[in-house]
C-alpha atoms as a PDB file:
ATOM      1  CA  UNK A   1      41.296 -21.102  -7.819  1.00  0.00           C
ATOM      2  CA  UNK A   2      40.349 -17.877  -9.127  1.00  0.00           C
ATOM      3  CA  UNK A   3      37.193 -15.142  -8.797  1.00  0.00           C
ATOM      4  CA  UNK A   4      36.546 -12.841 -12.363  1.00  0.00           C
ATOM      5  CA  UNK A   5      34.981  -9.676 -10.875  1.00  0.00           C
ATOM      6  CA  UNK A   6      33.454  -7.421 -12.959  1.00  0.00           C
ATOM      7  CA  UNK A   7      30.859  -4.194 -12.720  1.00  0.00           C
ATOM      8  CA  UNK A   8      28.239  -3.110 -15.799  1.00  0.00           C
ATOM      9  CA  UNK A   9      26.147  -0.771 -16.833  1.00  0.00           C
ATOM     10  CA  UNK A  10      24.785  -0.728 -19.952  1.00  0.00           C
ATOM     11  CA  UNK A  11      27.455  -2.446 -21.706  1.00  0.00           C
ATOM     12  CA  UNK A  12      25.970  -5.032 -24.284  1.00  0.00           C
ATOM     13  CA  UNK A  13      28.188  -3.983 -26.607  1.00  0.00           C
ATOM     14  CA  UNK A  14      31.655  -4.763 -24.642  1.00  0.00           C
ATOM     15  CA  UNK A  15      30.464  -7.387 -21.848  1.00  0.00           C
ATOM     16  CA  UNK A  16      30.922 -10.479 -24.009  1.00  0.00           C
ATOM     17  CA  UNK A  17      33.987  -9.762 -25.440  1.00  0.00           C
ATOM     18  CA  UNK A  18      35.690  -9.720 -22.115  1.00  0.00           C
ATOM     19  CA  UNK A  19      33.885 -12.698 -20.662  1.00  0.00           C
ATOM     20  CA  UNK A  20      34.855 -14.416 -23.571  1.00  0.00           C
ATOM     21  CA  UNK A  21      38.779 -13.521 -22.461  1.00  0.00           C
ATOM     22  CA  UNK A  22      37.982 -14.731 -19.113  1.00  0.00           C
ATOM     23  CA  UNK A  23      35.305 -17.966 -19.936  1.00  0.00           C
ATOM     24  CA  UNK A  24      38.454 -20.032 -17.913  1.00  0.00           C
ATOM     25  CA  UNK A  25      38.354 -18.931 -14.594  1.00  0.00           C
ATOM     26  CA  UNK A  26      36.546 -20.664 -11.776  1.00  0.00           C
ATOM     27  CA  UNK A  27      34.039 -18.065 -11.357  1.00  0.00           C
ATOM     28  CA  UNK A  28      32.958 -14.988 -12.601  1.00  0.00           C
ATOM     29  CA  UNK A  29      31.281 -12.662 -10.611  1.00  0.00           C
ATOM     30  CA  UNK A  30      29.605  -9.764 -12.194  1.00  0.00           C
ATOM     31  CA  UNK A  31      27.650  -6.991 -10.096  1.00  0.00           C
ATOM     32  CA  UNK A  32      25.257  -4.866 -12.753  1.00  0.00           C
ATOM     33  CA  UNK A  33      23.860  -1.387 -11.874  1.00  0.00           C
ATOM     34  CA  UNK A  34      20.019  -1.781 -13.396  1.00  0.00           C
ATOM     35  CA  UNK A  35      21.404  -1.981 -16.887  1.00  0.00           C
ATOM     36  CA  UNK A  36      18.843  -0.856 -19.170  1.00  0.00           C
ATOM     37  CA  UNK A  37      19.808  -3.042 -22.581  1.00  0.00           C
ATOM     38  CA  UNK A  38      21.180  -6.416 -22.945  1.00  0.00           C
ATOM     39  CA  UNK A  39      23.929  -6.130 -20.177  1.00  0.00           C
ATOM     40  CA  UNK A  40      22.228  -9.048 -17.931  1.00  0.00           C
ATOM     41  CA  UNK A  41      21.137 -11.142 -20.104  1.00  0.00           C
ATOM     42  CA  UNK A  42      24.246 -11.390 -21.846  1.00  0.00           C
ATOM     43  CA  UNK A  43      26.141 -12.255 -18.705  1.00  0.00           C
ATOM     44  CA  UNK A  44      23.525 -15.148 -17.861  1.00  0.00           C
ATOM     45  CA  UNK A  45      25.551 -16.978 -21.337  1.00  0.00           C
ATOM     46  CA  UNK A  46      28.703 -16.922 -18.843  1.00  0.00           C
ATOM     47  CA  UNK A  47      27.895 -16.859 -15.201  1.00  0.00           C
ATOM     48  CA  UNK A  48      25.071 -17.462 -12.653  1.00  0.00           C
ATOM     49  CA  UNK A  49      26.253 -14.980 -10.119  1.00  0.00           C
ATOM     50  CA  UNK A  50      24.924 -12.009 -11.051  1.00  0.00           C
ATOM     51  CA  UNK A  51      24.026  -9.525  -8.682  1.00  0.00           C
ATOM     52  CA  UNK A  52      21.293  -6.660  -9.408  1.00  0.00           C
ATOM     53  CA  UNK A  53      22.013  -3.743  -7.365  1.00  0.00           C
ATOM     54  CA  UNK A  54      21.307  -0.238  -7.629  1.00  0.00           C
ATOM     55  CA  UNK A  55      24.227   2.331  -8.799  1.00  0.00           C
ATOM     56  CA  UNK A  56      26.111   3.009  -5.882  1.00  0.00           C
ATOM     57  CA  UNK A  57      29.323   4.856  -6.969  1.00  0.00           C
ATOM     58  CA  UNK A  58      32.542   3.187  -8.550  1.00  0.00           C
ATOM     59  CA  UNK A  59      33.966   2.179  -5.126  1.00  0.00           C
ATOM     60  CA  UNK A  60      30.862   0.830  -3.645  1.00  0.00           C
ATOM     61  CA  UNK A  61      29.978  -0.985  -6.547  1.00  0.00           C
ATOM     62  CA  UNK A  62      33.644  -2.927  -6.549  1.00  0.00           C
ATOM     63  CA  UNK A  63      33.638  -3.839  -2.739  1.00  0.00           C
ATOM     64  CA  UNK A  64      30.216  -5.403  -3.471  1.00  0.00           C
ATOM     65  CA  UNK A  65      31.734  -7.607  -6.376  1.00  0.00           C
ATOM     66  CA  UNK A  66      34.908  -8.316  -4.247  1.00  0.00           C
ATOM     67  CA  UNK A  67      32.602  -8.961  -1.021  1.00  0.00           C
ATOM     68  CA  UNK A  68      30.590 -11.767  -3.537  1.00  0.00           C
ATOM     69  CA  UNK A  69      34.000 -13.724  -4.546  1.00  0.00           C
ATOM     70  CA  UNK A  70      34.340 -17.127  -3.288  1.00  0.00           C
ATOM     71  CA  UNK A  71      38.184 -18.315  -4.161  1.00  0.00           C
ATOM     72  CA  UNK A  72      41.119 -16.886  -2.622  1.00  0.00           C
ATOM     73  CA  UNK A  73      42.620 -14.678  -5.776  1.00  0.00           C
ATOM     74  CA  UNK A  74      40.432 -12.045  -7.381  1.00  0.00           C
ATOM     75  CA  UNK A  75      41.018 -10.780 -10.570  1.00  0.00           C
ATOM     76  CA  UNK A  76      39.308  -7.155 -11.296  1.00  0.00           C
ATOM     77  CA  UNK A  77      38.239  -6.565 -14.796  1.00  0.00           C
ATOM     78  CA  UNK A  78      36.158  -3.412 -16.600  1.00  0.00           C
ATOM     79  CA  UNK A  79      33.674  -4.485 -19.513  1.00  0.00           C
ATOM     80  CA  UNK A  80      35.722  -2.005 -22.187  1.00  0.00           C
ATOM     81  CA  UNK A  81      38.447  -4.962 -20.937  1.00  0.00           C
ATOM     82  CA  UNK A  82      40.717  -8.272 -22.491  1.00  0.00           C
ATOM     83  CA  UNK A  83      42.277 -10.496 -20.639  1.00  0.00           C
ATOM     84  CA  UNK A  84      45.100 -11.413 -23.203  1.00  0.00           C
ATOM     85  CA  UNK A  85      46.242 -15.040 -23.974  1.00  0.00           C
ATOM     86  CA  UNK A  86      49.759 -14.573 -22.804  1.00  0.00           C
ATOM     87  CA  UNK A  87      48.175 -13.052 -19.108  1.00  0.00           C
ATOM     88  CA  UNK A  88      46.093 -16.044 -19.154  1.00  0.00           C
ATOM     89  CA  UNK A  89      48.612 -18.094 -19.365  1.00  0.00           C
ATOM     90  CA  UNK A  90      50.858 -16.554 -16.892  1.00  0.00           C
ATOM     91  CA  UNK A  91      47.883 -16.017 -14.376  1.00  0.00           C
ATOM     92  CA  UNK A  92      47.018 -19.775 -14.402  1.00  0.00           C
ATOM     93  CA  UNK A  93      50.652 -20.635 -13.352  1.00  0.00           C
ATOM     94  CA  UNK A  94      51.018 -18.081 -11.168  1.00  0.00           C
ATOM     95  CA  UNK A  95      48.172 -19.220  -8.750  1.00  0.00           C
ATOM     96  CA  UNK A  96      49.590 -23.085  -8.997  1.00  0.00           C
ATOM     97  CA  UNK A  97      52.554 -21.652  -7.031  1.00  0.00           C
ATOM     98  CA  UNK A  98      52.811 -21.794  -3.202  1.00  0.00           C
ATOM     99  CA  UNK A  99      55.289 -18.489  -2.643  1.00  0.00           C
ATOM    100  CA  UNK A 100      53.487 -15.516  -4.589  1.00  0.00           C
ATOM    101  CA  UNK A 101      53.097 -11.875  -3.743  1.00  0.00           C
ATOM    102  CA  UNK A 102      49.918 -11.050  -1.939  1.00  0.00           C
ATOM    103  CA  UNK A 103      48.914  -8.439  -5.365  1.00  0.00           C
ATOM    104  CA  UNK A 104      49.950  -7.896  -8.829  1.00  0.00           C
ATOM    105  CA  UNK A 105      50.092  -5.369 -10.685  1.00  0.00           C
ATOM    106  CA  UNK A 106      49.077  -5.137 -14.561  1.00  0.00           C
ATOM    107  CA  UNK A 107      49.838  -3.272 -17.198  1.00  0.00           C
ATOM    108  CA  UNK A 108      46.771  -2.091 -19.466  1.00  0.00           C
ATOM    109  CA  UNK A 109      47.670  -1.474 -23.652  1.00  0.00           C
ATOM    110  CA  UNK A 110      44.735   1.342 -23.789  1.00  0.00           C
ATOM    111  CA  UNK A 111      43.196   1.927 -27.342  1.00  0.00           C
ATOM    112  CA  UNK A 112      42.046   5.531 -28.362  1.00  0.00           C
ATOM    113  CA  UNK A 113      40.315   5.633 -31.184  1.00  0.00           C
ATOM    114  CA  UNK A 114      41.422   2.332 -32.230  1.00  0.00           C
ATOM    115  CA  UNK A 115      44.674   3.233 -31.736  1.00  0.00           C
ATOM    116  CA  UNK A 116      46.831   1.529 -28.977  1.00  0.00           C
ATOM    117  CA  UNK A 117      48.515   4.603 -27.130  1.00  0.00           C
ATOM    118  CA  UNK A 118      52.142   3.925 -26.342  1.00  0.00           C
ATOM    119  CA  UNK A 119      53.349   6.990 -25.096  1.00  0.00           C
ATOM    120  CA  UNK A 120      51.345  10.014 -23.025  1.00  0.00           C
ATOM    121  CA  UNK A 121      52.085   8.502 -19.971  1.00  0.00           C
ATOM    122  CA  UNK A 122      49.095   5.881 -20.903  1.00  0.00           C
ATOM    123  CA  UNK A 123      51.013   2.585 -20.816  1.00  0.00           C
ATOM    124  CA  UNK A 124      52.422   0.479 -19.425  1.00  0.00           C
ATOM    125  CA  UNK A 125      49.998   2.389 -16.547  1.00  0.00           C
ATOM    126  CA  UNK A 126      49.891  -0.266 -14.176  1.00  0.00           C
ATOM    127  CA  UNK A 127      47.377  -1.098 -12.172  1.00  0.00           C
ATOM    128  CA  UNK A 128      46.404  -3.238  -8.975  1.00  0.00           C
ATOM    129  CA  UNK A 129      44.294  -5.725 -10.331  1.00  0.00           C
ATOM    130  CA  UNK A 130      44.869  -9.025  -9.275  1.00  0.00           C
ATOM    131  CA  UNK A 131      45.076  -9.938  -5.211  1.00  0.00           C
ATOM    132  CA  UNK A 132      44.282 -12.041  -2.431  1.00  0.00           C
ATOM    133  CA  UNK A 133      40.664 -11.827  -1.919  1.00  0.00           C
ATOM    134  CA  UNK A 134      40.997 -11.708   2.067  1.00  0.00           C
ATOM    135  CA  UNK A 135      44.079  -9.090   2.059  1.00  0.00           C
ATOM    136  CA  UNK A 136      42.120  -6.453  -0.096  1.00  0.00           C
ATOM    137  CA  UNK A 137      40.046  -3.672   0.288  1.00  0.00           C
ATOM    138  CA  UNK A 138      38.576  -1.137  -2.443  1.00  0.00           C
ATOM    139  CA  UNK A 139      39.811   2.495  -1.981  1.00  0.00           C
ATOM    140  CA  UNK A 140      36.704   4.807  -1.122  1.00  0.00           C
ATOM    141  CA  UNK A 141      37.089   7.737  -3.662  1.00  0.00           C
ATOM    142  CA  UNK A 142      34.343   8.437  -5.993  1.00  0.00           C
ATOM    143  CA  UNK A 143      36.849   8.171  -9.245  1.00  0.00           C
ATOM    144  CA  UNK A 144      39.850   6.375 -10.169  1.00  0.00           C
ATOM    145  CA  UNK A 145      39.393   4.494  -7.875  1.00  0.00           C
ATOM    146  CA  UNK A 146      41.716   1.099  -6.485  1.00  0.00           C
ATOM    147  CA  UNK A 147      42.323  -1.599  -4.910  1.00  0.00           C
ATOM    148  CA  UNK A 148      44.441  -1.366  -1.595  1.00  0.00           C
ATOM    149  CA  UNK A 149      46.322  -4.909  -0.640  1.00  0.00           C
ATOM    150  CA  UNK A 150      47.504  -5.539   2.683  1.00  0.00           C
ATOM    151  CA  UNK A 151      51.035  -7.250   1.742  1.00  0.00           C
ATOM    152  CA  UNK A 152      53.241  -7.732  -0.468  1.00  0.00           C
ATOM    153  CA  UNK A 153      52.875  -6.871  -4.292  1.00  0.00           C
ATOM    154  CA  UNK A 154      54.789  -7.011  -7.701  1.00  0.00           C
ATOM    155  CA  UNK A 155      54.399  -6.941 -11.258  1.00  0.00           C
ATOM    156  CA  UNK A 156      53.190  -9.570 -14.176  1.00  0.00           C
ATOM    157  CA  UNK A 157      54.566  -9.210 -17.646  1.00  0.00           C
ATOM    158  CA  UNK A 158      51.868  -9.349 -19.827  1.00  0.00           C
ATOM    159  CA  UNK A 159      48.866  -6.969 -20.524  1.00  0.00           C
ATOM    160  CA  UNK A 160      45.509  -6.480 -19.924  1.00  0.00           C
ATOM    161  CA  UNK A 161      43.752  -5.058 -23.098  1.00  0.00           C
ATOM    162  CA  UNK A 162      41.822  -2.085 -22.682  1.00  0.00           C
ATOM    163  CA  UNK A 163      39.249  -0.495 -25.298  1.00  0.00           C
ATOM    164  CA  UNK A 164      38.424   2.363 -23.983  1.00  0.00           C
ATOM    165  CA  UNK A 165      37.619   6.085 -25.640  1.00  0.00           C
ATOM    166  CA  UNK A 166      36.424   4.544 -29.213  1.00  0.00           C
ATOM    167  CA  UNK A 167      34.937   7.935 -30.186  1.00  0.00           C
ATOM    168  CA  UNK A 168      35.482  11.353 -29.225  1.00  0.00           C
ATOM    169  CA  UNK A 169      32.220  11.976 -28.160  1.00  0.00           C
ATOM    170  CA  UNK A 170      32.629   9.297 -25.502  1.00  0.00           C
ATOM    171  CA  UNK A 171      35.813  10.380 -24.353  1.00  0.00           C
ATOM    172  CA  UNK A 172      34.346  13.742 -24.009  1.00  0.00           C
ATOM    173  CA  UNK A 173      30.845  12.350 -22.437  1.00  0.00           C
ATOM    174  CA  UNK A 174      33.357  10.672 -19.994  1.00  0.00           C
ATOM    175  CA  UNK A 175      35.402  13.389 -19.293  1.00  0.00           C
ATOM    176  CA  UNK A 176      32.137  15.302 -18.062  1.00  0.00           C
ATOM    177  CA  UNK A 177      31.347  12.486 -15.846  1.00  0.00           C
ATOM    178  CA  UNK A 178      34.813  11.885 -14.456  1.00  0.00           C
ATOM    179  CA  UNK A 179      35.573  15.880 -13.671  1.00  0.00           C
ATOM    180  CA  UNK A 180      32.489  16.021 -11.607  1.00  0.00           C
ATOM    181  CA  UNK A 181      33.301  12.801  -9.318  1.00  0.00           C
ATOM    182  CA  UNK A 182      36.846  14.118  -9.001  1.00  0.00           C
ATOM    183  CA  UNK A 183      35.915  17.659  -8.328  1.00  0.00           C
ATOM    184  CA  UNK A 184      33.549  16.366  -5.420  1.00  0.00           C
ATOM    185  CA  UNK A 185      36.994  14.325  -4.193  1.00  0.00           C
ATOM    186  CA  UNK A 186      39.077  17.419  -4.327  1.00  0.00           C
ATOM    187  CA  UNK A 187      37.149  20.267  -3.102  1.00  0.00           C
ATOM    188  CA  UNK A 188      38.661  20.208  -0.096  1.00  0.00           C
ATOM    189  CA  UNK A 189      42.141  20.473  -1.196  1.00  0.00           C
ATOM    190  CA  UNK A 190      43.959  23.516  -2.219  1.00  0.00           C
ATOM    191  CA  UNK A 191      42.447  26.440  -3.185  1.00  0.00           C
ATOM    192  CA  UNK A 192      41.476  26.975  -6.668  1.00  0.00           C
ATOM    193  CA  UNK A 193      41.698  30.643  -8.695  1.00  0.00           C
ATOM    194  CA  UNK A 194      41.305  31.365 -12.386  1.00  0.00           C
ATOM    195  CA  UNK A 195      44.821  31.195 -13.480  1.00  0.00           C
ATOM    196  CA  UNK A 196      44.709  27.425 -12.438  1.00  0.00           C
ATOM    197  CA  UNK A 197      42.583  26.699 -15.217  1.00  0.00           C
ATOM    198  CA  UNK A 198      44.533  27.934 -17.431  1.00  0.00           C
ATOM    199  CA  UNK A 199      48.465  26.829 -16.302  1.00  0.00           C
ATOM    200  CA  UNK A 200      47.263  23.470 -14.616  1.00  0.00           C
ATOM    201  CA  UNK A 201      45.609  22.476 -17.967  1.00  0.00           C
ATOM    202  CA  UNK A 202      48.335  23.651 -20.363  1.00  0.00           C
ATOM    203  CA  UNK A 203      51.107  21.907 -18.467  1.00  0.00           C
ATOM    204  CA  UNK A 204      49.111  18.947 -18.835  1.00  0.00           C
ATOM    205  CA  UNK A 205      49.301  19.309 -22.891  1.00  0.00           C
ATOM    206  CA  UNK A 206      53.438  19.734 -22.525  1.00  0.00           C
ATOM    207  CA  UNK A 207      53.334  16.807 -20.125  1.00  0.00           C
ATOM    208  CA  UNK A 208      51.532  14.646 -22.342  1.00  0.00           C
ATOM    209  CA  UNK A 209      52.307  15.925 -26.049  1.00  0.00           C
ATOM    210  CA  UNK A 210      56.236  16.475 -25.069  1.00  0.00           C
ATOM    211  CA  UNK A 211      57.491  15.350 -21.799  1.00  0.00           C
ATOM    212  CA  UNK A 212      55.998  12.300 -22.649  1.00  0.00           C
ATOM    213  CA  UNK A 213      56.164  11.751 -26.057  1.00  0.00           C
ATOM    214  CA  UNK A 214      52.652  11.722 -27.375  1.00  0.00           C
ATOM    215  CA  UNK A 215      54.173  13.247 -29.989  1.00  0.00           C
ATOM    216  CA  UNK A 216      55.283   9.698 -30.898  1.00  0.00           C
ATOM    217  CA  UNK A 217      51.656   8.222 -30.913  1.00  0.00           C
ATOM    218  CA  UNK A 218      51.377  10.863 -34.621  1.00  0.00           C
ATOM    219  CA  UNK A 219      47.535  12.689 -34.489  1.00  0.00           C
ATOM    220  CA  UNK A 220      45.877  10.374 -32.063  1.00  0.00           C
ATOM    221  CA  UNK A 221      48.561  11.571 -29.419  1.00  0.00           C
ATOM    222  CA  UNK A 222      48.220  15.321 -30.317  1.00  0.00           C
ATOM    223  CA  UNK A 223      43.875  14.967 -29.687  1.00  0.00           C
ATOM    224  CA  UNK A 224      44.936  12.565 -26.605  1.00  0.00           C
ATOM    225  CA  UNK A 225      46.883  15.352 -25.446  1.00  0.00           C
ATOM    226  CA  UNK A 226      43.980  18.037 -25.451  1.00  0.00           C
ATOM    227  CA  UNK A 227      41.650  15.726 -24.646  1.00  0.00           C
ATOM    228  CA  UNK A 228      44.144  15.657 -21.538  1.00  0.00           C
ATOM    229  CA  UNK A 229      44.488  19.188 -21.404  1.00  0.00           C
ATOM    230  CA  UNK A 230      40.927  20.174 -21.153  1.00  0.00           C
ATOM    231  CA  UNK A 231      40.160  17.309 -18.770  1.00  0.00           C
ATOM    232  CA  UNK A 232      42.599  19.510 -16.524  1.00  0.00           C
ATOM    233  CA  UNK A 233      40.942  22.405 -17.098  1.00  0.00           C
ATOM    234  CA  UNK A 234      37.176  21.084 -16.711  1.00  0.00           C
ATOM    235  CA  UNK A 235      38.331  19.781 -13.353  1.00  0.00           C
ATOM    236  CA  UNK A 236      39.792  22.618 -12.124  1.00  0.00           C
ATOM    237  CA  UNK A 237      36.837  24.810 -13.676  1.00  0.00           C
ATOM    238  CA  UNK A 238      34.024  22.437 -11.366  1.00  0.00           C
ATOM    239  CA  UNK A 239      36.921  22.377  -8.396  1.00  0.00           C
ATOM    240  CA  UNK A 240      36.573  26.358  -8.405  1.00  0.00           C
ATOM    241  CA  UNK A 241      33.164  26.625  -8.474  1.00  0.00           C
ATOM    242  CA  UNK A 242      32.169  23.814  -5.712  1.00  0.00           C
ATOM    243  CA  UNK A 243      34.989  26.022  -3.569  1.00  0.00           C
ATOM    244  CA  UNK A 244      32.456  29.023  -3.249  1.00  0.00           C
ATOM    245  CA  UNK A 245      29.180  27.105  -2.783  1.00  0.00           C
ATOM    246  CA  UNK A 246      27.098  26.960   0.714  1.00  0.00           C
ATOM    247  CA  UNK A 247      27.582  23.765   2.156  1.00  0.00           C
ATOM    248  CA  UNK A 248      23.855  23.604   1.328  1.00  0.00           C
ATOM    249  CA  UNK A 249      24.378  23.394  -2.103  1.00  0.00           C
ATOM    250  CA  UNK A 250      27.392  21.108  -2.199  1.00  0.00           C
ATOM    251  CA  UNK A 251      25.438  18.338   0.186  1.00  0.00           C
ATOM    252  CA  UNK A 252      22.638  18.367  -2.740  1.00  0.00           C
ATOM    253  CA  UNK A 253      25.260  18.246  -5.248  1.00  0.00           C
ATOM    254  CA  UNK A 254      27.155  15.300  -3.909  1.00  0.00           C
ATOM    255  CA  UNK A 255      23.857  13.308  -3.195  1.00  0.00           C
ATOM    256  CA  UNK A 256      22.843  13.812  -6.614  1.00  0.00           C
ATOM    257  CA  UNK A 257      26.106  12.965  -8.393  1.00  0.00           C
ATOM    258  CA  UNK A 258      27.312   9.661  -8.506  1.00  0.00           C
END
């Protein structure tokens, strides 16, 4: 028996698609944020447990939805998500079985632009997304954030399908949203100075364009890459400046960023 857990905000445009990939499990559990379009209602076609609660940060939000399922495995989806046929099909059989790994991990096949990105480090990217209800815990970090299981885990073949980044101005709407959160997480870190923005970020673009063959992935790699690159550098920009706030001004900042 399996639990479908699943956060929203505002996301009537991507929320059915991935229920539809899920419609087979034995629940679906989906905790929305005070979504201001179709989001809810949407989800009502689907499921009955659906949970209202104010925006409380990523983590917060996905300890909620894990703290609401009722079976023993859990599997964690995002609404820009796909649950493919063939992971289905290998999830179903997997839970039938009486000697499995406490957690599996999942590759995602990420779309930018409409493009599935093979290269740039982006896949396989595996992630911890389906687990034991009762051995797992959500990591408390206010971005990229995870799931932590107590036991033993391993790896499933097939993919989840992600469509994320389907415009640049998203990507870069997200990557304003994501640098904050993460600059709040690593304030306290290292010291940051000027040059960091600057070698930190283009690193990243060799990482990502060469290293790791984005080159491969033609002109949706190469704006992957600096989409990459000034991701690094935004961070690293926000990191520098939190670093010579009063402690004043950082406690108003982190109460009013989410």
């Amino acid at each position: 028996m399996i639990s479908v857990a699943i956060i929203t905000l505002n996301e009537e445009k991507q929320i059915k698609a991935c229920l539809d990939s899920v419609s087979w499990a034995d629940e679906i559990v989906v905790v929305d944020a005070e979504s201001q379009d179709n989001t809810v209602q949407i989800c009502r076609q689907f499921t009955d447990k659906i949970y209202i609660r104010k925006w409380a940060g990523f983590a917060e939000q996905k300890q909620f939805a894990l703290d609401q399922c009722s079976h023993e495995w859990v599997l964690s989806l995002d609404a820009d998500e796909r649950v493919s046929d063939e992971l289905r099909e290998e999830i179903t059989q997997l839970i039938r079985q009486h000697d499995t790994a406490d957690g599996y991990l999942i590759a995602r096949r990420t779309y930018f632009l409409n493009k599935w990105i093979r290269h740039c480090g982006w896949y396989p990217g595996y992630q911890l997304r389906l687990f034991k209800r009762e051995k797992t815990r959500v990591s408390q970090t206010r971005v990229h954030e995870g799931f932590l299981v107590d036991g033993r885990v391993e790896k499933l073949d097939n993919d989840i399908i992600h469509f994320s980044y389907e415009s640049l101005t998203q990507s870069l709407e997200k990557l304003n949203r994501y640098t904050s959160l993460e600059a709040l997480d690593r304030m306290e870190q290292k010291r940051v100075y000027w040059y960091d923005f600057l070698f930190r970020a283009f690193s990243t673009f060799w990482i990502k364009f060469v290293a790791q063959k984005g080159f491969l992935d033609g002109m949706h790699g190469f704006l992957l890459s600096w989409v990459s690159t000034l991701f690094k550098m935004v961070l690293y920009m926000k990191i520098w400046h939190l670093q010579r706030l009063s402690p004043e001004e950082v406690k108003t900042i982190k109460e009013a960023t989410l």
